[in-house]
C-alpha atoms as a PDB file:
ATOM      1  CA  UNK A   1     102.311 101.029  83.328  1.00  0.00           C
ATOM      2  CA  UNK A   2     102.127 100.181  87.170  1.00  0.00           C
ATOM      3  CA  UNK A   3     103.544 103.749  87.688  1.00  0.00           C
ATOM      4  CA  UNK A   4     101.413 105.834  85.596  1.00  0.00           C
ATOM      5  CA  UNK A   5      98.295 104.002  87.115  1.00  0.00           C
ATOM      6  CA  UNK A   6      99.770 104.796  90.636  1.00  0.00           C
ATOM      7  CA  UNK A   7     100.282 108.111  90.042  1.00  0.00           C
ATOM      8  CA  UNK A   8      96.954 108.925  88.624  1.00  0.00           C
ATOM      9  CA  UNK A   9      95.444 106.912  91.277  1.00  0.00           C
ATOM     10  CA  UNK A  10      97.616 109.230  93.696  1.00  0.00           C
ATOM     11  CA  UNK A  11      96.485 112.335  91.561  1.00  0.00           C
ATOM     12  CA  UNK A  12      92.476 111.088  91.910  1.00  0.00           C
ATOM     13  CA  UNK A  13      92.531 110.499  95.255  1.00  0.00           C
ATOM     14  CA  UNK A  14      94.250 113.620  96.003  1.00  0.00           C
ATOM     15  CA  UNK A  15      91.411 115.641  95.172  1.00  0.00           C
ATOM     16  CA  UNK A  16      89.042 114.992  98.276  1.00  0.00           C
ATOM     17  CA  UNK A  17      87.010 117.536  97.831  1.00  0.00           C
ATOM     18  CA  UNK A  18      85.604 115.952  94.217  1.00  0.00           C
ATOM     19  CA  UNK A  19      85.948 112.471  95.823  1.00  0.00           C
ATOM     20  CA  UNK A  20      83.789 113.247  98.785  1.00  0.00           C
ATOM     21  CA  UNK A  21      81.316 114.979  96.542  1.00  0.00           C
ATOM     22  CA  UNK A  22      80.854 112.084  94.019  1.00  0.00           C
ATOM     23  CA  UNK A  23      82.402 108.872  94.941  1.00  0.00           C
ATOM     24  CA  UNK A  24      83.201 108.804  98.681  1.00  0.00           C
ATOM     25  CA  UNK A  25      79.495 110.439  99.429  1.00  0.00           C
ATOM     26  CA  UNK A  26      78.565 106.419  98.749  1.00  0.00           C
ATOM     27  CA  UNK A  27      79.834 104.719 101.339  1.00  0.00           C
ATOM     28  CA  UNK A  28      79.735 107.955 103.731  1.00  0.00           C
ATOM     29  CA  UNK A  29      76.308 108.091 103.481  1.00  0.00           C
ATOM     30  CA  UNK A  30      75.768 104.104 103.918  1.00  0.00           C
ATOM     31  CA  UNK A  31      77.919 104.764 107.271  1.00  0.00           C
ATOM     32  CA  UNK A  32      75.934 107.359 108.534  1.00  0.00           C
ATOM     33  CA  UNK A  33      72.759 105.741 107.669  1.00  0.00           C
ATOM     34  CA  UNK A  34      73.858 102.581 109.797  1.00  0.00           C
ATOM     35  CA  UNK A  35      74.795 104.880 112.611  1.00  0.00           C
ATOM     36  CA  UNK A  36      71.392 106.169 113.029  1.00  0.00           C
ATOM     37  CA  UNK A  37      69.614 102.911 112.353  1.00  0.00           C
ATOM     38  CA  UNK A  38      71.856 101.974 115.119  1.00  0.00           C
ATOM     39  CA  UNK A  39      70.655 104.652 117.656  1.00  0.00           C
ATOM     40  CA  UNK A  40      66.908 103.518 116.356  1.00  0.00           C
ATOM     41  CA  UNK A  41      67.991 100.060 117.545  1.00  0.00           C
ATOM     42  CA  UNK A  42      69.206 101.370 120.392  1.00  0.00           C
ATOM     43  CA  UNK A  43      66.096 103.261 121.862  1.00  0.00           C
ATOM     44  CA  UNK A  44      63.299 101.600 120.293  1.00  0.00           C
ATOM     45  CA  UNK A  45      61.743  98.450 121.256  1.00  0.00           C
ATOM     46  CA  UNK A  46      59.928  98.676 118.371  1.00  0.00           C
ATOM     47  CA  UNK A  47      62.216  98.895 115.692  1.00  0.00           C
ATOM     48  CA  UNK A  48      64.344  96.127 117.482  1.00  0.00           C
ATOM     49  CA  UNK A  49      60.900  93.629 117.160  1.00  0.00           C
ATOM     50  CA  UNK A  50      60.843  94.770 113.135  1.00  0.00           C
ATOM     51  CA  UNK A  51      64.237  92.907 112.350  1.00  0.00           C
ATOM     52  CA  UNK A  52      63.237  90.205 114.691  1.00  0.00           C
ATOM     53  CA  UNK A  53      60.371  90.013 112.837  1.00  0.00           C
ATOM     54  CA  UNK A  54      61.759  90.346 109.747  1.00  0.00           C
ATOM     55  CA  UNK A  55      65.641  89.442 109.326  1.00  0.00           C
ATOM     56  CA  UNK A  56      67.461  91.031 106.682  1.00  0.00           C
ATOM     57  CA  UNK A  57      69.067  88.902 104.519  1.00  0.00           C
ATOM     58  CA  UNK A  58      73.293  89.562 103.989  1.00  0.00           C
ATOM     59  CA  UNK A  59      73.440  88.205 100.097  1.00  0.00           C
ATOM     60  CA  UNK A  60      70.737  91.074  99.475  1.00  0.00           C
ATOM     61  CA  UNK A  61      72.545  93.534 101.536  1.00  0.00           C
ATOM     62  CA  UNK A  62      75.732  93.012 100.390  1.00  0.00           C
ATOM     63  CA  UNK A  63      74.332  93.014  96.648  1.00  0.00           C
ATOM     64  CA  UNK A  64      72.134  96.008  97.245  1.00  0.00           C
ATOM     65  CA  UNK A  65      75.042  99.134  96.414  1.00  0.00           C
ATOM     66  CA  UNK A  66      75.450  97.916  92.678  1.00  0.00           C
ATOM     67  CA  UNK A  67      71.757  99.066  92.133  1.00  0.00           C
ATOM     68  CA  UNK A  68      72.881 102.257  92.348  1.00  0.00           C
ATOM     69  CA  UNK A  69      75.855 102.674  90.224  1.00  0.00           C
ATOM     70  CA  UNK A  70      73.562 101.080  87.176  1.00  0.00           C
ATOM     71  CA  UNK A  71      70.771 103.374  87.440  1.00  0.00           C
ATOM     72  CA  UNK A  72      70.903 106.164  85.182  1.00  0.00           C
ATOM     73  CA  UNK A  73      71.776 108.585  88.457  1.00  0.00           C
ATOM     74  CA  UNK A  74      74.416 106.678  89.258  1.00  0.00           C
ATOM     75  CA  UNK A  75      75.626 106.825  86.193  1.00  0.00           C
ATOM     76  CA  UNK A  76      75.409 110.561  85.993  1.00  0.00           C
ATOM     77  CA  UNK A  77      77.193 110.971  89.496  1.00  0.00           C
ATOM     78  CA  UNK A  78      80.304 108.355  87.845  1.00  0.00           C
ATOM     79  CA  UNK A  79      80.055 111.418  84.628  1.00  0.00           C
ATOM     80  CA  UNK A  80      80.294 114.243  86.708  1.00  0.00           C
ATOM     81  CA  UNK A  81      83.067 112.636  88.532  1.00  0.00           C
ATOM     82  CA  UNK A  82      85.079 111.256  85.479  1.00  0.00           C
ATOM     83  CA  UNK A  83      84.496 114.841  84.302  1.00  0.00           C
ATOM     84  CA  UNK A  84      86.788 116.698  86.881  1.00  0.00           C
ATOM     85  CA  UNK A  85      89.323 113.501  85.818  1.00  0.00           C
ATOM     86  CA  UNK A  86      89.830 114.207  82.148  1.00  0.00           C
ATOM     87  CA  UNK A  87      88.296 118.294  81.969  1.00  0.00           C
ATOM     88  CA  UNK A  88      90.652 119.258  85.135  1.00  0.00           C
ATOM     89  CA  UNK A  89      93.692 117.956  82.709  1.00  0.00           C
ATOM     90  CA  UNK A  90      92.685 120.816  80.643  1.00  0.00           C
ATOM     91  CA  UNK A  91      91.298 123.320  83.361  1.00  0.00           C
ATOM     92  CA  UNK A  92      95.016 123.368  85.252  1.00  0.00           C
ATOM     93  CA  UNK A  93      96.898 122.915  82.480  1.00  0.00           C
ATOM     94  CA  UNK A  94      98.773 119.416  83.008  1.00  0.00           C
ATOM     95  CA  UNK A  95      98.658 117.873  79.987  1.00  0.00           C
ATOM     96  CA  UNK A  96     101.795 119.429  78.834  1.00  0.00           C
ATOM     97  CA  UNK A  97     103.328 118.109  81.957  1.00  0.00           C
ATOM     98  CA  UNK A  98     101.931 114.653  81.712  1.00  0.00           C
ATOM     99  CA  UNK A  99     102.714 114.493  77.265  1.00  0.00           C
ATOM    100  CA  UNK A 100     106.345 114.766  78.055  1.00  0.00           C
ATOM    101  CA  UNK A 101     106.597 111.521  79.592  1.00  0.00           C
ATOM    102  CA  UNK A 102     103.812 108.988  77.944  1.00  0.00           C
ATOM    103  CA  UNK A 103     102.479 108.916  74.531  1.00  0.00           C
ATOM    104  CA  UNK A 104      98.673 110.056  74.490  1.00  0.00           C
ATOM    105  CA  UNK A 105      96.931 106.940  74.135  1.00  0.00           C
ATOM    106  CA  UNK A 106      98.983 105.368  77.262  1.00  0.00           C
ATOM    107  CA  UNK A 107      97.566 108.323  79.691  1.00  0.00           C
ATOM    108  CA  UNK A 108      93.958 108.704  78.736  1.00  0.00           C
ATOM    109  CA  UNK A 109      93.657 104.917  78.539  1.00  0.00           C
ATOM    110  CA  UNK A 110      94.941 104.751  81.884  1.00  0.00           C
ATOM    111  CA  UNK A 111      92.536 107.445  82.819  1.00  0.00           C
ATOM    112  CA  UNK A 112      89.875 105.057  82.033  1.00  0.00           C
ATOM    113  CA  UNK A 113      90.875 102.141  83.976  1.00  0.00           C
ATOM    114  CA  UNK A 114      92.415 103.960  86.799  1.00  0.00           C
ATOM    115  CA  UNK A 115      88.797 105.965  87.533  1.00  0.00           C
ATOM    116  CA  UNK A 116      86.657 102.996  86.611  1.00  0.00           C
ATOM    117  CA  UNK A 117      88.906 101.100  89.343  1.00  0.00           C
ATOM    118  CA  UNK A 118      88.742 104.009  91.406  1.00  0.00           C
ATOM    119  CA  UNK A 119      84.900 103.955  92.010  1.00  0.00           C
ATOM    120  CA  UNK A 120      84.737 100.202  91.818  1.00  0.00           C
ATOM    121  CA  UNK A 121      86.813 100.170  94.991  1.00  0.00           C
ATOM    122  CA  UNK A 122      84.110 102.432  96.662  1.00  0.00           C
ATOM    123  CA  UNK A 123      81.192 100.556  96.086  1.00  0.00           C
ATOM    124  CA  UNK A 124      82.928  97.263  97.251  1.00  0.00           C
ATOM    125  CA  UNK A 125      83.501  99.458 100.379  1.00  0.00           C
ATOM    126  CA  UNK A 126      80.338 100.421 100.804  1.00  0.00           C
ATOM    127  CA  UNK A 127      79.308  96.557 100.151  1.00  0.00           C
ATOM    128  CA  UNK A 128      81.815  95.511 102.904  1.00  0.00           C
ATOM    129  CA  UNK A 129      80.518  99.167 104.986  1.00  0.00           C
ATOM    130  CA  UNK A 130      76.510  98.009 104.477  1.00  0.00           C
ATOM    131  CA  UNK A 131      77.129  93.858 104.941  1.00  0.00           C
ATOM    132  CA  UNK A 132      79.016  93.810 108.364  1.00  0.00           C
ATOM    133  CA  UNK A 133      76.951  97.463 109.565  1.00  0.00           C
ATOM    134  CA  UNK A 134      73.561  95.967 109.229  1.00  0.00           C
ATOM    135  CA  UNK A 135      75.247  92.249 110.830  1.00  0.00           C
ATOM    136  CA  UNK A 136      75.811  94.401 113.694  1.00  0.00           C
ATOM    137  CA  UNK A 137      72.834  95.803 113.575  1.00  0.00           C
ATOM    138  CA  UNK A 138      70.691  92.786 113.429  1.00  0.00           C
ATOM    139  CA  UNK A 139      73.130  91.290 116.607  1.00  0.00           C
ATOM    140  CA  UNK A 140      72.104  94.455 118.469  1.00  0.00           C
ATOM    141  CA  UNK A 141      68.603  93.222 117.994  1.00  0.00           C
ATOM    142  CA  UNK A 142      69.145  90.086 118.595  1.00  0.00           C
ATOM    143  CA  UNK A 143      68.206  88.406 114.900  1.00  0.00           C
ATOM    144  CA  UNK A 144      69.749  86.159 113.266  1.00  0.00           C
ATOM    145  CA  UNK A 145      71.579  87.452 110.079  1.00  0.00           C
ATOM    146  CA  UNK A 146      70.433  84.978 107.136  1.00  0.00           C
ATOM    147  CA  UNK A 147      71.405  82.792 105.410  1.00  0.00           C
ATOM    148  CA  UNK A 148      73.777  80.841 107.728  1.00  0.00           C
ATOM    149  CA  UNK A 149      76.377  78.994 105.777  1.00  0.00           C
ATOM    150  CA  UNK A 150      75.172  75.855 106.789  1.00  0.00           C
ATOM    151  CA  UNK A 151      71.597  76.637 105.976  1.00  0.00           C
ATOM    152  CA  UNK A 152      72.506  77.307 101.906  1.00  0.00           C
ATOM    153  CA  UNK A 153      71.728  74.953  99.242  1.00  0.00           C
ATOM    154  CA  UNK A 154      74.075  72.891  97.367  1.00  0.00           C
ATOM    155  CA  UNK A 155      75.623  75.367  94.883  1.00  0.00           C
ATOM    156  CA  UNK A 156      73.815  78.469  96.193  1.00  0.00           C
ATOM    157  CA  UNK A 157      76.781  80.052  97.915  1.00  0.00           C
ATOM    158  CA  UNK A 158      78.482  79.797  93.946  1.00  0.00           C
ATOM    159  CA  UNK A 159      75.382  81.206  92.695  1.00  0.00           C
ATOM    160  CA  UNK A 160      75.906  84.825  94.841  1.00  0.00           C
ATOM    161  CA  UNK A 161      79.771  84.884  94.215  1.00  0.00           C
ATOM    162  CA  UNK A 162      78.985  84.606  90.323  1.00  0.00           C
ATOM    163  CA  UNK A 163      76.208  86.786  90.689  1.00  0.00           C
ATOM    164  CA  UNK A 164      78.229  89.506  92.890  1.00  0.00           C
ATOM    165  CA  UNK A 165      80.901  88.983  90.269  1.00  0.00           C
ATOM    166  CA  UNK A 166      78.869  89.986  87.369  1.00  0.00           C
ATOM    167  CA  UNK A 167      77.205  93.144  89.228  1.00  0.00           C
ATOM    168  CA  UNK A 168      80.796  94.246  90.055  1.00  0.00           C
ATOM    169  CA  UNK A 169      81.651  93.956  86.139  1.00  0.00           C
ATOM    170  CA  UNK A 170      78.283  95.898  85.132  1.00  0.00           C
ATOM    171  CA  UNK A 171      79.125  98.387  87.853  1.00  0.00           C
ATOM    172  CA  UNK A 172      83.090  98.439  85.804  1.00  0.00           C
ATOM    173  CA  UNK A 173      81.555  99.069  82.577  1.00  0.00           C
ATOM    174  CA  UNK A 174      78.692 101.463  83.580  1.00  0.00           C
ATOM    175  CA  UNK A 175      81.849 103.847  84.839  1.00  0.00           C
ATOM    176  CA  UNK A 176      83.614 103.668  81.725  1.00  0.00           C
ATOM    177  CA  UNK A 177      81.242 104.540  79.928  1.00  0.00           C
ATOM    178  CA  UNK A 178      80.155 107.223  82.053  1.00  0.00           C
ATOM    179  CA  UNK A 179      84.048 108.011  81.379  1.00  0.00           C
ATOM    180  CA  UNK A 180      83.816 108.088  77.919  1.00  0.00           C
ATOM    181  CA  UNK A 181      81.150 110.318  77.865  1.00  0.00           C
ATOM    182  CA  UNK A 182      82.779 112.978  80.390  1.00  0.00           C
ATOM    183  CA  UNK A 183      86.436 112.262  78.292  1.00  0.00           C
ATOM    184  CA  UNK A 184      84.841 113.443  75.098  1.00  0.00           C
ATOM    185  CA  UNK A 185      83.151 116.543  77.036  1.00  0.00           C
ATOM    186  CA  UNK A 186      86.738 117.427  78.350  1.00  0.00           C
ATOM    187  CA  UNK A 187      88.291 116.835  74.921  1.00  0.00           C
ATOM    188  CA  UNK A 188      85.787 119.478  72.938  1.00  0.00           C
ATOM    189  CA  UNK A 189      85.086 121.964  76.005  1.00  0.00           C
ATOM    190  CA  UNK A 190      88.707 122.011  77.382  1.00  0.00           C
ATOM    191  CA  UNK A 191      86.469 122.250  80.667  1.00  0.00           C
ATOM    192  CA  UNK A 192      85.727 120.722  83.827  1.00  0.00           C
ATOM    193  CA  UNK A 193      82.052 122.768  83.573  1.00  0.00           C
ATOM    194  CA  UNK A 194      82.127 121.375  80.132  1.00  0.00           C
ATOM    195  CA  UNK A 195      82.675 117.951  80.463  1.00  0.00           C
ATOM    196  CA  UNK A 196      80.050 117.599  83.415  1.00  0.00           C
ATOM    197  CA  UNK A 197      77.919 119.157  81.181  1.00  0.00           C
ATOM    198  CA  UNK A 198      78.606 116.935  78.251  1.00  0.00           C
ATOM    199  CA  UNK A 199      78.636 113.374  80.530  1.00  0.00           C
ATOM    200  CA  UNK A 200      75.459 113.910  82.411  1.00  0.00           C
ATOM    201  CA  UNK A 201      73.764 114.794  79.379  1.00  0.00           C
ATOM    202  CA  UNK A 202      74.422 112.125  76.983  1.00  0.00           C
ATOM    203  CA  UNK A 203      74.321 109.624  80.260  1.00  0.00           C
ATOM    204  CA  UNK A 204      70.425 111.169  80.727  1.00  0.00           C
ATOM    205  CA  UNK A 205      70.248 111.412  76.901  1.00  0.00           C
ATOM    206  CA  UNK A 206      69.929 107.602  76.532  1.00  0.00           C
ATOM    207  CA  UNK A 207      66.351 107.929  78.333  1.00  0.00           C
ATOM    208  CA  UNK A 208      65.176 110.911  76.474  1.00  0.00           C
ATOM    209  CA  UNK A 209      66.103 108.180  73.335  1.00  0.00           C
ATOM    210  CA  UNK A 210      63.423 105.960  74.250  1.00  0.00           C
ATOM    211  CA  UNK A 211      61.035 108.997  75.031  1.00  0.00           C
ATOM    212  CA  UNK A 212      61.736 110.364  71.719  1.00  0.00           C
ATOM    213  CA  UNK A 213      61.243 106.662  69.934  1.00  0.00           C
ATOM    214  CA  UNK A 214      58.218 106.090  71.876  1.00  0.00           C
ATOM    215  CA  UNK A 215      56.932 109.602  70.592  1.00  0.00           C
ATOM    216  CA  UNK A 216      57.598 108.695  66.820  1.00  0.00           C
ATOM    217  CA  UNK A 217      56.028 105.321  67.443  1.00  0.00           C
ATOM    218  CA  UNK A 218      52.674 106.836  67.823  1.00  0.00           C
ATOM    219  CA  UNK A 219      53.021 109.603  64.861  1.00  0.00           C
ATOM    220  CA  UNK A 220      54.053 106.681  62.796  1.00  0.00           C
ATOM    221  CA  UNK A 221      52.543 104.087  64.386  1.00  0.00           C
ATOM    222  CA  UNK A 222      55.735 101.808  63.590  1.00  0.00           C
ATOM    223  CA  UNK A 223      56.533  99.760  66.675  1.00  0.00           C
ATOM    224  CA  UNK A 224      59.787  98.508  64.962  1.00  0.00           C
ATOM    225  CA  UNK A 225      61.100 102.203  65.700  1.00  0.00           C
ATOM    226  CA  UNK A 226      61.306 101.262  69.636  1.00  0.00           C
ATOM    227  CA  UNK A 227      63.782  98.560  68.906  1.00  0.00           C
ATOM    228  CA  UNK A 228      66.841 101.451  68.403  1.00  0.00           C
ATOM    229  CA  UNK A 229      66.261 101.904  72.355  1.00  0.00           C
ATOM    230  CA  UNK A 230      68.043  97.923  72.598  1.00  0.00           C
ATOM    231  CA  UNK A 231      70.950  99.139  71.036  1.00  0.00           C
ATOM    232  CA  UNK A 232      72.032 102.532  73.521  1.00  0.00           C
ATOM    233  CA  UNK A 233      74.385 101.801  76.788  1.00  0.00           C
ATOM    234  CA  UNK A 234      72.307 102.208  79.337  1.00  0.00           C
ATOM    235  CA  UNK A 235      69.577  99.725  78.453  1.00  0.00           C
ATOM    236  CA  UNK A 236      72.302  97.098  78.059  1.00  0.00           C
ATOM    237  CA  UNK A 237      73.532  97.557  80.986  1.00  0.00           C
ATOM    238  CA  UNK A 238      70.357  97.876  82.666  1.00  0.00           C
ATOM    239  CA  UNK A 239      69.024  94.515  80.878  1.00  0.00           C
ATOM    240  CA  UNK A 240      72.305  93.060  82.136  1.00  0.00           C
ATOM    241  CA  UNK A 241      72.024  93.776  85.570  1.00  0.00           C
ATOM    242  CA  UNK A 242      68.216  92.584  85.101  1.00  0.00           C
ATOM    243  CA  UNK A 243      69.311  89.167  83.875  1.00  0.00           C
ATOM    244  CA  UNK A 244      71.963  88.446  86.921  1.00  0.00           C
ATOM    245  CA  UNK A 245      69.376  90.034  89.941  1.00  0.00           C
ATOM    246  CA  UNK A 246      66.524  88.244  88.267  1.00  0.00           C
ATOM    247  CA  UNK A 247      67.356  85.579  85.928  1.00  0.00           C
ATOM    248  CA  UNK A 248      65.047  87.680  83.027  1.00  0.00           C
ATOM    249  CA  UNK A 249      65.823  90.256  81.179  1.00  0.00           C
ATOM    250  CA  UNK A 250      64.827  93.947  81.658  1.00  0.00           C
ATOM    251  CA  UNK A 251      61.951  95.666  78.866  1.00  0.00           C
ATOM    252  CA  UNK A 252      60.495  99.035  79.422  1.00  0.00           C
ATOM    253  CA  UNK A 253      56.447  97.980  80.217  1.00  0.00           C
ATOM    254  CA  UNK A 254      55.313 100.178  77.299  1.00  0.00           C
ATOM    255  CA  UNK A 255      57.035  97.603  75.087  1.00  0.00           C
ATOM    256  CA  UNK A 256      55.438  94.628  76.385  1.00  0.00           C
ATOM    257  CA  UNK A 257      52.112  95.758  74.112  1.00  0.00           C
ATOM    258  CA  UNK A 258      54.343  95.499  71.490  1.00  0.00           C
ATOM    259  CA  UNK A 259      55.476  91.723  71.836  1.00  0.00           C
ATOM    260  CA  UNK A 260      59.220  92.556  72.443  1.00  0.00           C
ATOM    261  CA  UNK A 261      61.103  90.267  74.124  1.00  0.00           C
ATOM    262  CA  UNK A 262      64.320  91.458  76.413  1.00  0.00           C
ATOM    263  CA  UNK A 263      67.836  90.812  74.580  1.00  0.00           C
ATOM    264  CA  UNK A 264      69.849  87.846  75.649  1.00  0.00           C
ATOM    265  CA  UNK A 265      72.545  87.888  78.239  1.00  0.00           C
ATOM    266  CA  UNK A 266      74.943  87.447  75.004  1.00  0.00           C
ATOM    267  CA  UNK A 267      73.659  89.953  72.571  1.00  0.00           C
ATOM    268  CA  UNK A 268      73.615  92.784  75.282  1.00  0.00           C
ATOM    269  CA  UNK A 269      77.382  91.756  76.839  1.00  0.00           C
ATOM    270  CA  UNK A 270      78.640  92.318  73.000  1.00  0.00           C
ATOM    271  CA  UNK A 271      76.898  95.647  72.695  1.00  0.00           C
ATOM    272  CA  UNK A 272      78.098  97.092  75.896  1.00  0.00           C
ATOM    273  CA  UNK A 273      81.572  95.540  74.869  1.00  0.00           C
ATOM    274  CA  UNK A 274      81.641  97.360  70.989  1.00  0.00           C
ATOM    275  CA  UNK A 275      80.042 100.800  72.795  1.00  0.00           C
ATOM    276  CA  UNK A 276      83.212 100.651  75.144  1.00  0.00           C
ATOM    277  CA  UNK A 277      85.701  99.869  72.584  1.00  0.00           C
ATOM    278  CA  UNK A 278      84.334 102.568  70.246  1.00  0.00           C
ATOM    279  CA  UNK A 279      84.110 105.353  72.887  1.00  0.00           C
ATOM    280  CA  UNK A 280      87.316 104.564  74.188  1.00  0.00           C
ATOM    281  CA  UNK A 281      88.918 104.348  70.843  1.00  0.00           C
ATOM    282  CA  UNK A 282      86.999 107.578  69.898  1.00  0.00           C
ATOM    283  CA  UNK A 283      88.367 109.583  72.643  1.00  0.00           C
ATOM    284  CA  UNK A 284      92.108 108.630  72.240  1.00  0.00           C
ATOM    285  CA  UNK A 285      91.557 109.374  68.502  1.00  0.00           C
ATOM    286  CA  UNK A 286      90.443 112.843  69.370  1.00  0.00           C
ATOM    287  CA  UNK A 287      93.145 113.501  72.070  1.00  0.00           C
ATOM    288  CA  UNK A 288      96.084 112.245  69.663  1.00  0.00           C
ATOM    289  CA  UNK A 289      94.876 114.664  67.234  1.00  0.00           C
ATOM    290  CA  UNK A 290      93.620 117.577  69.421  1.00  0.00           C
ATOM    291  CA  UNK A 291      96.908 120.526  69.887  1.00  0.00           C
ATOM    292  CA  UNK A 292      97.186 120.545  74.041  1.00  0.00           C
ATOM    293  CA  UNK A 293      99.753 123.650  73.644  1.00  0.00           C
ATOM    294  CA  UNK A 294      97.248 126.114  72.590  1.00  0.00           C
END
């Protein structure tokens, strides 16, 4: 199994072109971003006095790149990415290669896990790119860089690690599922066009849901309608990420009229858990059935 994740690891990161475009374009653009705010530093009195004045903090900074990945753009980039994974399979013709040495459900699982590691490893580059760049930035000013070790409360340096932890799963699921969705646009199109096609859609699908719900609400005026919106992906994972940043769950504020309250850590974890297991399972269904040779 180490093999056949090395190779597609090998076979992903061969393709720079798609890499640049939707993963490495991450961290590349945190770089570049740190490179001019280090010119501004530079050649600006004023800009220096700002982060005097106003410090960044690391824990935020180094916590700041798994926003991205769990907002619904994010999530669309991770499709469109995924897509040219499993739809280039079909596009250039390798999966009769690839069938001839592992049973079906062997690669495309390890499609899954070797993309979702794929882009995990970029954002924790860009967190390691963003949290010493903006150190050195705040040095070139001469700020501090808070919180000093010393300074944190008992228990608060545990608090960030389990809090970076859980972002960093969130961020894990958010690309499998954006996997899932671009897998099952490969399987039915046979295309990379396809399969973009097919992930960003049902990845920007989940807030057209709510639009849609919200919409029947007021024909029908039955509140109890917007509660189908708690069980899609993306608001678990959103609510997730909301609970971990915040410590309180995450409600769209047209449902507050409505006395809903935000699902519980547990209930939304379980969700995002049986949506995985049943895309996943879905897909290699589909592929062990589909006929590659034609």
């Amino acid at each position: 199994m180490l093999s056949l994740f090395r190779a597609e690891w090998d076979k992903i990161a061969g393709n720079r072109i798609t890499v640049a475009a939707f993963v490495g374009i991450f961290p590349i653009s945190a770089f570049m971003l740190l490179v001019f705010a280090g010119i501004a530093v530079l050649v600006s009195a004023t800009f220096r006095q700002n982060i005097v004045n106003a410090p960044p903090n690391w824990m935020e900074q180094l916590l700041f790149p798994w926003v991205i990945i769990n907002t619904e753009i994010g999530r669309a980039i991770m499709a469109a990415f995924a897509a040219d994974v499993f739809g280039g399979e079909y596009q250039r013709q390798m999966w009769k290669n690839l069938l001839q040495r592992r049973g079906r459900s062997a690669i495309i699982l390890n499609k899954f896990l070797t993309m979702a590691v794929f882009v995990l490893a970029a954002f924790l580059l860009m967190c390691v790119i963003i949290g010493i760049g903006v150190g050195l930035l705040t040095a070139l000013a001469g700020a501090a860089y808070p919180p000093a070790l010393s300074d944190l409360a008992p228990g608060e340096l545990e608090r960030f690690l389990r809090q970076f932890g859980a972002q960093a799963s969130i961020a894990f699921a958010a690309a499998l599922v954006a996997a899932a969705y671009a897998a099952l646009g490969g399987i039915f199109t046979r295309s990379i066009l396809g399969a973009v096609a097919v992930g960003v859609l049902l990845t920007l699908a989940e807030q057209g849901v709510a639009l849609v719900l919200f919409i029947l609400n007021q024909i029908a005026e039955n509140p109890d309608l917007l509660r189908l919106y708690f069980f899609t992906p993306g608001y678990n994972l959103a609510n997730l990420s909301t609970w971990s940043q915040f410590g309180s769950g995450y409600l769209p504020p047209y449902m507050t009229q409505y006395g809903f309250t935000p699902l519980p850590v547990e209930a939304s974890t379980l969700l995002v858990i049986a949506w995985l297991v049943g895309l996943m399972m879905l897909c290699v269904w589909l592929f062990r059935r589909q006929d590659i040779t034609s």
